[in-house]
N, C-alpha and C. Protein backbone atom coordinates (compact mmCIF):
# COMPACT_ATOMS: atom_id res chain seq x y z
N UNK A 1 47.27 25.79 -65.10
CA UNK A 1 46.92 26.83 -64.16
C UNK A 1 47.85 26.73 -62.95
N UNK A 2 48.20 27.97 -62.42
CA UNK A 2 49.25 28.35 -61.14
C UNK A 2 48.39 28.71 -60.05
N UNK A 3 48.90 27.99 -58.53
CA UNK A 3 48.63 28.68 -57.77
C UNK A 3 48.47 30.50 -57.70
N UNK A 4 47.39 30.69 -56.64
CA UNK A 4 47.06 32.27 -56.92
C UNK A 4 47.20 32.69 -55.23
N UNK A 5 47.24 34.13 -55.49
CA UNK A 5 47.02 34.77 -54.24
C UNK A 5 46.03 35.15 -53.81
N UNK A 6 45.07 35.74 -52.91
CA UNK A 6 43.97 36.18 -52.76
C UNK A 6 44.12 37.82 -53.03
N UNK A 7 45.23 38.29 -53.49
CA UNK A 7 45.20 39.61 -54.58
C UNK A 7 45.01 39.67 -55.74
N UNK A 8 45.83 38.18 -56.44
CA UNK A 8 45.66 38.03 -57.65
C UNK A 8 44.22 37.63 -57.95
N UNK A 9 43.78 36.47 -57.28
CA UNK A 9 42.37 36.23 -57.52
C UNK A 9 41.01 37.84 -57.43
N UNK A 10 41.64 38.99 -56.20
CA UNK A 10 40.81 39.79 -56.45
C UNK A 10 41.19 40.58 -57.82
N UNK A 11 42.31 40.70 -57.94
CA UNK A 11 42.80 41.47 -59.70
C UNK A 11 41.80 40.94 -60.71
N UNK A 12 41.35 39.34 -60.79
CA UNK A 12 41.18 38.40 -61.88
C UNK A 12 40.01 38.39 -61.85
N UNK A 13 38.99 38.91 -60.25
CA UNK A 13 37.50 39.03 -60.87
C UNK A 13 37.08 40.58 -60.95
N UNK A 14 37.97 41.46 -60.62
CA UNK A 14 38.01 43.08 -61.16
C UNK A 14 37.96 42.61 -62.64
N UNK A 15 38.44 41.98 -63.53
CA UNK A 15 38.35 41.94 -64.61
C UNK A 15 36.79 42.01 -65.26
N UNK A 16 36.54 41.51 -64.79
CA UNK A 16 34.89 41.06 -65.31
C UNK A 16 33.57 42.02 -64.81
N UNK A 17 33.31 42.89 -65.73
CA UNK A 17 32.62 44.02 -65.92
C UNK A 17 31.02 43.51 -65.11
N UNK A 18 30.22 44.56 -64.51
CA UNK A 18 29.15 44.53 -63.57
C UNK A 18 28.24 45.89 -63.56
N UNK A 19 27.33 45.60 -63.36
CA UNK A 19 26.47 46.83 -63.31
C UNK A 19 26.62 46.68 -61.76
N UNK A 20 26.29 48.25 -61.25
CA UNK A 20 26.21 48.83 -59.58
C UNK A 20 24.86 48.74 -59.55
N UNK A 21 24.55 48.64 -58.28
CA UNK A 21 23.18 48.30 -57.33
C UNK A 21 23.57 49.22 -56.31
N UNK A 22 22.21 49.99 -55.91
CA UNK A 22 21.88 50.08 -54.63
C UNK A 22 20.73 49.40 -54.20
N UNK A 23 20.95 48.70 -53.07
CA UNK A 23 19.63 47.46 -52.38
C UNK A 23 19.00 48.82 -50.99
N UNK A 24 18.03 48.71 -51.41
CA UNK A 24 17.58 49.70 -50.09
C UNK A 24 16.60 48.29 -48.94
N UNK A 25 16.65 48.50 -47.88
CA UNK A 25 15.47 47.64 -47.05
C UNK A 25 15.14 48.28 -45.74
N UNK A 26 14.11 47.71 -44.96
CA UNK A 26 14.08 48.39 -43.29
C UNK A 26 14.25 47.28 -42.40
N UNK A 27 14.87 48.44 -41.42
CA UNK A 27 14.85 47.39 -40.13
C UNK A 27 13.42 47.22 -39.16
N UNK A 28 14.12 46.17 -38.25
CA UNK A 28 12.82 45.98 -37.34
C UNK A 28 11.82 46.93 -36.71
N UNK A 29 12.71 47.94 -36.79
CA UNK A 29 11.89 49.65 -36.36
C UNK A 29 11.41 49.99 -36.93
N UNK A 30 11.55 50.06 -38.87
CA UNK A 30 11.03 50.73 -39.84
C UNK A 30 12.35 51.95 -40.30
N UNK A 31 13.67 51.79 -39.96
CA UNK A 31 14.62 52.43 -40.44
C UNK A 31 15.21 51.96 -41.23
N UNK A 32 15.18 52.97 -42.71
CA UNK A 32 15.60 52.96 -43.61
C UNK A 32 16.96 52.64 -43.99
N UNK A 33 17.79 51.23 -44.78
CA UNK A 33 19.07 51.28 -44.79
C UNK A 33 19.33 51.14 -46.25
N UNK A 34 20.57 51.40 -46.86
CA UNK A 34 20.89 51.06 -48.48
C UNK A 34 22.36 50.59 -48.40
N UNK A 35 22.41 49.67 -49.08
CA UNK A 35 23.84 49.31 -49.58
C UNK A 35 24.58 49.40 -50.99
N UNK A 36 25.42 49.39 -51.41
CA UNK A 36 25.50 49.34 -52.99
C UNK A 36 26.65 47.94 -52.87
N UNK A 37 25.96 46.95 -53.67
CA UNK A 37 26.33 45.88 -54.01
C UNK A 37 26.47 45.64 -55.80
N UNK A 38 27.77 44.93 -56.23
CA UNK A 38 28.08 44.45 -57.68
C UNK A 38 28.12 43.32 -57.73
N UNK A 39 27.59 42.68 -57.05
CA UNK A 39 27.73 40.90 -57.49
C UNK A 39 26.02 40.42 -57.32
N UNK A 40 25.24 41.20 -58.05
CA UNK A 40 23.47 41.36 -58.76
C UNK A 40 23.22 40.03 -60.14
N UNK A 41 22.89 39.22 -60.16
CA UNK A 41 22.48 38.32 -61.31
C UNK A 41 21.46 38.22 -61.25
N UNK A 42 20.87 37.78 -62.22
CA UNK A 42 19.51 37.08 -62.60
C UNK A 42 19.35 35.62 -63.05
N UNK A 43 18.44 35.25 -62.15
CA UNK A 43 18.39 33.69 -62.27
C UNK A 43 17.47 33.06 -63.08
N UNK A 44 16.40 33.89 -63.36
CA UNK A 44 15.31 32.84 -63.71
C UNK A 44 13.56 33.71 -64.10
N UNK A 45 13.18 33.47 -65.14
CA UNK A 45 12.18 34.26 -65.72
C UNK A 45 10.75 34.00 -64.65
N UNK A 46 10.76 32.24 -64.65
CA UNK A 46 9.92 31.89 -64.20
C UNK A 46 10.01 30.43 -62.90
N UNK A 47 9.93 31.41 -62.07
CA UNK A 47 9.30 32.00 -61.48
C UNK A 47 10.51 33.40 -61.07
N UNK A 48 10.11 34.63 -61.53
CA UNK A 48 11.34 35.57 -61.67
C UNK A 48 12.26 36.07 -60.64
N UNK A 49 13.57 35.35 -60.39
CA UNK A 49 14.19 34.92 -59.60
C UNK A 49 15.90 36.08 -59.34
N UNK A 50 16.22 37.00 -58.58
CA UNK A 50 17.78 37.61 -58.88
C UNK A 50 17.87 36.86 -57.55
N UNK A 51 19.42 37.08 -57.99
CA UNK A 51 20.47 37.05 -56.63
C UNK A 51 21.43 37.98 -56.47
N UNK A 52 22.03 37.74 -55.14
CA UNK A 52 22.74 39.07 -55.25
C UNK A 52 23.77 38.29 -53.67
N UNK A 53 25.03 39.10 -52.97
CA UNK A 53 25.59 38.38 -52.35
C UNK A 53 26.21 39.53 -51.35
N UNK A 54 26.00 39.15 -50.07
CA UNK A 54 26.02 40.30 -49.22
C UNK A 54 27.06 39.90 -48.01
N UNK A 55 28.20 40.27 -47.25
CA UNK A 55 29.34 39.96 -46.49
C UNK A 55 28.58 39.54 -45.54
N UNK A 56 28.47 37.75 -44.59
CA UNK A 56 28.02 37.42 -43.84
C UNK A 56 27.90 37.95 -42.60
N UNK A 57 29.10 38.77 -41.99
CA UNK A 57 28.76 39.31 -40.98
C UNK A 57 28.54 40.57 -41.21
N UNK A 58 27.72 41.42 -42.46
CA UNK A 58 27.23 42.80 -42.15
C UNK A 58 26.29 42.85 -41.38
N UNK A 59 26.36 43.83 -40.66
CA UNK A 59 25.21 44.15 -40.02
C UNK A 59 23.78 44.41 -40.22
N UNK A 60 23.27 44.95 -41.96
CA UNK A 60 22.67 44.49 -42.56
C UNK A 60 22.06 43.05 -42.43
N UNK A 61 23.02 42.18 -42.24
CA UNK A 61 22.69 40.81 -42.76
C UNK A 61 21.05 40.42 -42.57
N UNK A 62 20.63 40.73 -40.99
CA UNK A 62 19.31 40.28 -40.30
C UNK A 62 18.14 40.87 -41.19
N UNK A 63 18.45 41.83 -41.48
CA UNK A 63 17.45 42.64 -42.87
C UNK A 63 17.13 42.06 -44.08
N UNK A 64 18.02 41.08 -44.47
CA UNK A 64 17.67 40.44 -45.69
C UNK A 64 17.30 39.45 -45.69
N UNK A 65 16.83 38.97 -44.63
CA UNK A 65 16.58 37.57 -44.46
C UNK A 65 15.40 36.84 -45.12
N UNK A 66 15.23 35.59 -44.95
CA UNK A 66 14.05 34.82 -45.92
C UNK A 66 12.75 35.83 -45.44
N UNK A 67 11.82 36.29 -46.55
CA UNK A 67 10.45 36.71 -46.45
C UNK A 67 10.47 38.77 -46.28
N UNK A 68 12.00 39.00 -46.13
CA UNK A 68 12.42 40.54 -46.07
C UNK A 68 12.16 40.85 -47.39
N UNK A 69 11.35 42.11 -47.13
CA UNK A 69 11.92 43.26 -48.80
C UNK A 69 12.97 43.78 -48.82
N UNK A 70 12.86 43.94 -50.31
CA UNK A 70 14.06 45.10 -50.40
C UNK A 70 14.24 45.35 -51.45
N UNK A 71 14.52 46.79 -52.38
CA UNK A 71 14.74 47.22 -53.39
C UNK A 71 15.74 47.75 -54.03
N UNK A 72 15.78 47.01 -55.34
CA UNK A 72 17.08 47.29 -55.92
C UNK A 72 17.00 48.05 -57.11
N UNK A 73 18.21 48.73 -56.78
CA UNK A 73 18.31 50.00 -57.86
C UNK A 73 19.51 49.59 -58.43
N UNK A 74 19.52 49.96 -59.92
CA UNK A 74 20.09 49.57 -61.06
C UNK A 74 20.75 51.46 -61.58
N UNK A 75 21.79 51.62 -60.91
CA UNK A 75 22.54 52.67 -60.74
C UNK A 75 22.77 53.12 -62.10
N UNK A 76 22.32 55.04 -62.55
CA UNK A 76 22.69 55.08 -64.12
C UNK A 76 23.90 55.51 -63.99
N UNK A 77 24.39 55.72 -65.30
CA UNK A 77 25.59 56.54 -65.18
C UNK A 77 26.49 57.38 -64.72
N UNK A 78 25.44 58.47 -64.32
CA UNK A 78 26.15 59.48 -63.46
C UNK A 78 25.91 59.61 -62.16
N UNK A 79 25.16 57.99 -61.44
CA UNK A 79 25.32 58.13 -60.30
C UNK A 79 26.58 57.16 -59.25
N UNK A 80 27.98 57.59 -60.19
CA UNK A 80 28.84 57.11 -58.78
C UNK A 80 28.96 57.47 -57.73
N UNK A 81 28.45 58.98 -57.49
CA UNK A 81 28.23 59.52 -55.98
C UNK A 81 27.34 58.47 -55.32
N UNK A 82 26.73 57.72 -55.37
CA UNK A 82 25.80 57.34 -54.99
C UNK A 82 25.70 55.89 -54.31
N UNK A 83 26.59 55.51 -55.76
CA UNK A 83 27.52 53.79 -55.48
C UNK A 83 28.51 54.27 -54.02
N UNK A 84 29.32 55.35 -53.85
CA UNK A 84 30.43 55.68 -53.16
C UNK A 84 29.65 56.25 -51.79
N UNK A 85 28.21 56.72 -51.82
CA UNK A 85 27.49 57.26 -50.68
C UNK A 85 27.20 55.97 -50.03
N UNK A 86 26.52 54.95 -50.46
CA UNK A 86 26.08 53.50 -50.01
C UNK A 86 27.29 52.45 -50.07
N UNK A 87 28.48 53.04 -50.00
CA UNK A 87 29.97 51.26 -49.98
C UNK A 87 29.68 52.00 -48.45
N UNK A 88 29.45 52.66 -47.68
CA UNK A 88 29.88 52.71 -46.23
C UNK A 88 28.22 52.47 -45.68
N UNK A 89 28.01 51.87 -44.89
CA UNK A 89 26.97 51.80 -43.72
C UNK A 89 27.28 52.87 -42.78
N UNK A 90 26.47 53.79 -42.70
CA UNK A 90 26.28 54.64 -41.50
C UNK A 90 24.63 55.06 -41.29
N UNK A 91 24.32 55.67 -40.61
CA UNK A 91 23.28 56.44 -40.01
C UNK A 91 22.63 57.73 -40.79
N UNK A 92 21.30 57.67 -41.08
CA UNK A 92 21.18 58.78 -41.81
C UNK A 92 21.52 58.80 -43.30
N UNK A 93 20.90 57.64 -43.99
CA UNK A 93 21.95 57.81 -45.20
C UNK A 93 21.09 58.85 -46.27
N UNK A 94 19.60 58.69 -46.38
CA UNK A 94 18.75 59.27 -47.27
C UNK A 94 18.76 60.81 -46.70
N UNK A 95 19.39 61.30 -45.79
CA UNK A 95 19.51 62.63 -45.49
C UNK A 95 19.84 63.18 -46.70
N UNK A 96 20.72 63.24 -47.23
CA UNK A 96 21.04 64.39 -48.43
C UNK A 96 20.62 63.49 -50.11
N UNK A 97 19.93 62.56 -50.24
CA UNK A 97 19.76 62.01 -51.65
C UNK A 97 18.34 61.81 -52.05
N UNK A 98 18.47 62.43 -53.10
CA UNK A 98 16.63 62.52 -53.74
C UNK A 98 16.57 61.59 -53.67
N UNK A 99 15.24 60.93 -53.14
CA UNK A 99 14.41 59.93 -53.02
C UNK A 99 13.25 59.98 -52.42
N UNK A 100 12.68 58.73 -52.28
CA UNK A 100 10.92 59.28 -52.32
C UNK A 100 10.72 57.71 -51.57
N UNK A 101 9.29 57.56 -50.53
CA UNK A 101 9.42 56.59 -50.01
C UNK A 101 7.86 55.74 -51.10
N UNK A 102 8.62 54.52 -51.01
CA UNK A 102 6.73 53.53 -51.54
C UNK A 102 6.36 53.19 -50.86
N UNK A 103 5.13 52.66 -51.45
CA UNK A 103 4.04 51.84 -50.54
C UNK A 103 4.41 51.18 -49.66
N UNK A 104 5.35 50.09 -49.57
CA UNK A 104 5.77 49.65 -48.97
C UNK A 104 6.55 49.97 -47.96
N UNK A 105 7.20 51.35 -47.98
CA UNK A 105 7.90 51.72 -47.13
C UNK A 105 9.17 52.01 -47.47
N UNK A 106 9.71 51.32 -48.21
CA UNK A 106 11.23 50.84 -48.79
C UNK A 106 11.55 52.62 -49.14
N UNK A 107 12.84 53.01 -49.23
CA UNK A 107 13.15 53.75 -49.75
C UNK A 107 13.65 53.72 -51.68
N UNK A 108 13.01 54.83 -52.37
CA UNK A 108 13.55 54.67 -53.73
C UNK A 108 14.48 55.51 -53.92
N UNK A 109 15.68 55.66 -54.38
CA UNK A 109 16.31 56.39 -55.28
C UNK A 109 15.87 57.12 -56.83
N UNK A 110 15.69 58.47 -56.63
CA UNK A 110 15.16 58.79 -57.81
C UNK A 110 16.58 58.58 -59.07
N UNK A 111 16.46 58.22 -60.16
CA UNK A 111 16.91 58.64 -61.59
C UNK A 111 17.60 57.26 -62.02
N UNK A 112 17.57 56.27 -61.23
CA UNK A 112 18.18 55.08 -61.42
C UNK A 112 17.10 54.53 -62.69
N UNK A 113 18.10 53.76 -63.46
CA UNK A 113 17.94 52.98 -64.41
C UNK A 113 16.36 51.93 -64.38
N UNK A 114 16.91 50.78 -63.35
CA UNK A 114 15.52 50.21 -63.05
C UNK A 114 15.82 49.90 -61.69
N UNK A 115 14.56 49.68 -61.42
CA UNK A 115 14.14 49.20 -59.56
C UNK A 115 13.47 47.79 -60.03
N UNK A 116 13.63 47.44 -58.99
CA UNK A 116 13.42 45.53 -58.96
C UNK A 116 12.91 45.76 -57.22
N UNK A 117 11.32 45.56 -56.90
CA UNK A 117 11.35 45.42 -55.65
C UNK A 117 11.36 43.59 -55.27
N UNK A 118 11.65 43.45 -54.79
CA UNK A 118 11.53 42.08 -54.06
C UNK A 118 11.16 41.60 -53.07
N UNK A 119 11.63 40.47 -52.55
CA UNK A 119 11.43 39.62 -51.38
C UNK A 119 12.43 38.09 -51.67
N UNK A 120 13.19 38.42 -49.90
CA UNK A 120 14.07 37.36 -50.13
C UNK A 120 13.49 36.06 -49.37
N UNK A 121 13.53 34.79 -50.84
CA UNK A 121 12.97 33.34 -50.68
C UNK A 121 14.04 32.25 -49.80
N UNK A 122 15.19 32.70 -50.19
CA UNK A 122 16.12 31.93 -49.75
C UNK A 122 17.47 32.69 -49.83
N UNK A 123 18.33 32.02 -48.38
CA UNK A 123 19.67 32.31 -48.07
C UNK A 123 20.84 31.58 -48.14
N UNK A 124 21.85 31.21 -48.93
CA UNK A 124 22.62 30.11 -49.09
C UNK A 124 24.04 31.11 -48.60
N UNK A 125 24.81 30.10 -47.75
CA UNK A 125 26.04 30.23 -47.27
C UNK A 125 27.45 30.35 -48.50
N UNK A 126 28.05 31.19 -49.15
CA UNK A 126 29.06 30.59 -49.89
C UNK A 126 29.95 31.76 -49.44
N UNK A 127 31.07 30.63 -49.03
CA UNK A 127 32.30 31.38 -48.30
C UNK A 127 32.46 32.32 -47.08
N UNK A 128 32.58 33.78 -47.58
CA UNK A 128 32.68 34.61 -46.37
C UNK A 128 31.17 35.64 -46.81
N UNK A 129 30.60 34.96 -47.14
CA UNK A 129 29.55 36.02 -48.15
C UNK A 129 27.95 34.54 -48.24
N UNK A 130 27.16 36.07 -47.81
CA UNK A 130 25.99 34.79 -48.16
C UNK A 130 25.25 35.06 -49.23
N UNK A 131 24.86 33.87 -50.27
CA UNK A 131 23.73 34.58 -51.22
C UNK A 131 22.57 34.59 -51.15
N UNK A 132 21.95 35.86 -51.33
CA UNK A 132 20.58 35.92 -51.17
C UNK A 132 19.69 35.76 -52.69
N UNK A 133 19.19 35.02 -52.46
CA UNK A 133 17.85 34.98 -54.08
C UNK A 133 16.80 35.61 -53.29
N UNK A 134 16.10 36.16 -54.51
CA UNK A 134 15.09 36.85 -53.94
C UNK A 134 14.25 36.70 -55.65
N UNK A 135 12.72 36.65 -54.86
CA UNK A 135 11.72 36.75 -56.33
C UNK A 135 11.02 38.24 -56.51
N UNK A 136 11.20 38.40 -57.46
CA UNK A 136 10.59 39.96 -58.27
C UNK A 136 9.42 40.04 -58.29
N UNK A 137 8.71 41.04 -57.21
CA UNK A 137 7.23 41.01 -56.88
C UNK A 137 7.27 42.41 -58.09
N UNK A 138 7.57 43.21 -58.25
CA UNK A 138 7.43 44.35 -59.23
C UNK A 138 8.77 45.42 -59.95
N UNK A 139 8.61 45.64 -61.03
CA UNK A 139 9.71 46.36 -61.23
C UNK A 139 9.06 47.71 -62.44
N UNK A 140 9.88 48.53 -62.44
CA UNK A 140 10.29 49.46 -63.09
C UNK A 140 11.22 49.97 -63.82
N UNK A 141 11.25 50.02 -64.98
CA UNK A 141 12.40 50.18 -66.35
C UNK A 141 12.44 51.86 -66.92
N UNK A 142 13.87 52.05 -66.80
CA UNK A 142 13.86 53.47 -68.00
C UNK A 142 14.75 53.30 -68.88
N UNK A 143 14.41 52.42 -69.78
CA UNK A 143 15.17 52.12 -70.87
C UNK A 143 15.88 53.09 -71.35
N UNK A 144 15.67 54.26 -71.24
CA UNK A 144 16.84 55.25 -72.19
C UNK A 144 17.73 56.01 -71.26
N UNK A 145 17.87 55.19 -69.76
CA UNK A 145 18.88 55.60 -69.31
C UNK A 145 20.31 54.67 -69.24
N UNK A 146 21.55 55.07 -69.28
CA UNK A 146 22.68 54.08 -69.89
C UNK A 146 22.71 53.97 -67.96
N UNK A 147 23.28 52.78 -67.83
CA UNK A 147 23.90 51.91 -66.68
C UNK A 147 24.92 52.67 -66.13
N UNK A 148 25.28 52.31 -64.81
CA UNK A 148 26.99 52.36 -64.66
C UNK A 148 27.81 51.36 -64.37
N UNK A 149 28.71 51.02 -64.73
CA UNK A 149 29.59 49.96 -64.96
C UNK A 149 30.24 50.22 -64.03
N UNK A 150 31.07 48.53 -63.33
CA UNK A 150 32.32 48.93 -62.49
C UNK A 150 32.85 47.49 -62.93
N UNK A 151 34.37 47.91 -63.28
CA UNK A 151 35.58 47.17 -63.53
C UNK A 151 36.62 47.46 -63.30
N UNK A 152 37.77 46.99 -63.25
CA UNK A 152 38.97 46.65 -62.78
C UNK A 152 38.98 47.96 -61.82
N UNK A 153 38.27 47.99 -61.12
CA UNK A 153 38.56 49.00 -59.87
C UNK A 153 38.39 49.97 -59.91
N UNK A 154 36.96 50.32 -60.78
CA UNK A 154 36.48 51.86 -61.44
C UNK A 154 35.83 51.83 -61.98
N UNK A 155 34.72 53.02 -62.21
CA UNK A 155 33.34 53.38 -62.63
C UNK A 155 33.25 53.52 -63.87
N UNK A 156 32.46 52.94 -65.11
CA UNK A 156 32.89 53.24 -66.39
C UNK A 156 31.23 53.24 -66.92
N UNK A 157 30.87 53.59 -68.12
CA UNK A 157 29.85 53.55 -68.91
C UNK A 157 29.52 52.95 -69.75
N UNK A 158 29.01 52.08 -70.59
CA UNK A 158 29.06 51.33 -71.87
C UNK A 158 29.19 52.47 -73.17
N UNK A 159 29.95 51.66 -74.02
CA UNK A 159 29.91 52.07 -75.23
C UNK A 159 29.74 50.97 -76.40
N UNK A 160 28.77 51.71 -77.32
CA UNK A 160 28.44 50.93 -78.08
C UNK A 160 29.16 50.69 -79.00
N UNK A 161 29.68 49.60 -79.83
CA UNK A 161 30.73 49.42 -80.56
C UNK A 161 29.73 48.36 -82.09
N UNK A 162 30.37 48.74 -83.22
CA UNK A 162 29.60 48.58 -84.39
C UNK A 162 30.19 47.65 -84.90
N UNK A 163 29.47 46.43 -85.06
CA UNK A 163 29.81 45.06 -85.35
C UNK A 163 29.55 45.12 -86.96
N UNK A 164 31.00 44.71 -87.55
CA UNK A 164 31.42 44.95 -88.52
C UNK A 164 31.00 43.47 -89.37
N UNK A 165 30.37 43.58 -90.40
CA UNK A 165 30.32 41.70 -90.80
C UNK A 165 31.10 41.66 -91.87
N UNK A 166 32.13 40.72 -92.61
CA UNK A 166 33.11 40.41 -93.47
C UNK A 166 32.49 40.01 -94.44
C-alpha cells in the first residue's frame, strides 16, 4: 500500500455504495431541523442499536446529543430532491416538502422507505466527525419501496441481478 491524498482517500470511500438518510430532530424551541446524512449503520439487534456520523462542528451538533430524538428516514428512490433539499442547513426547510408532524413532534417525511425514530445513547469523537449511536424506540417499513443509493458521487437505484449457479 502507497501513501494517499485526502482526494484519493475521498475517491476510495465514494467507492462504496450507501443508502441516503434524512435525520429530522428539534431544537431547544421546538424548531424543526433535517439533515441528509450517508454514513447510517446498524449496530445491533439487541438491544437495537444504529449509528450514524455527523460534522463536529455543525450547528446541528447540540440537537443530537445524548437522550435527543430524532428521526430517520431511509430515502426511496425518487427522492434525490430531497437528499439535495437537506445537504444544506437553512431556515424553513419543511416549507415546501410533504410531511406530517408525530407525536413526538419530530418532523416525518412522507414516501420514504423506512423511518427509524430514536434516541441518542451515546456520542463518540472520531476525527473531524462525531458518532452518534442511537437506540430504536420505533420504526416503520414499506418494503415495496426500492432505496436510493449514493456512490462514487451520485444517486443510483439498486438493481437486481440473477445469480447464476454452475
Amino acid at each position: 500500500m502507497a501513501p494517499f491524498t485526502s482526494q484519493e482517500l475521498r475517491t476510495g470511500f465514494a467507492s462504496f455504495a450507501t443508502g441516503v438518510t434524512v435525520i429530522t430532530c428539534l431544537d431547544a424551541d421546538g424548531q424543526a431541523h433535517g439533515i441528509t446524512i450517508s454514513s447510517f449503520n446498524t449496530v445491533s439487534l439487541e438491544p437495537p442499536l444504529i449509528l450514524w456520523s455527523l460534522n463536529k462542528h455543525s450547528r446541528l451538533m447540540p440537537h443530537f446529543e445524548v437522550g435527543h430524538k430524532q428521526l430517520i428516514h431511509v430515502l426511496e428512490r425518487s427522492q434525490e430532491d430531497l437528499a439535495m433539499h437537506f445537504a444544506k442547513v437553512k431556515e424553513h426547510q419543511f416549507d415546501s416538502i410533504s410531511h406530517q408532524t408525530t407525536g413526538n413532534g419530530l418532523e416525518q417525511i412522507n414516501g420514504c422507505v423506512t423511518y427509524y425514530e430514536c434516541e441518542t445513547v451515546s456520542v463518540h469523537v472520531g476525527g473531524d466527525h462525531n458518532i452518534i449511536v442511537a437506540k430504536v424506540l420505533g420504526l416503520k417499513n414499506n418494503p415495496a419501496l426500492e432505496p436510493l443509493i449514493f456512490a462514487r458521487s451520485k444517486f443510483m437505484g439498486l438493481e437486481v441481478a440473477e445469480i447464476k449457479t454452475v
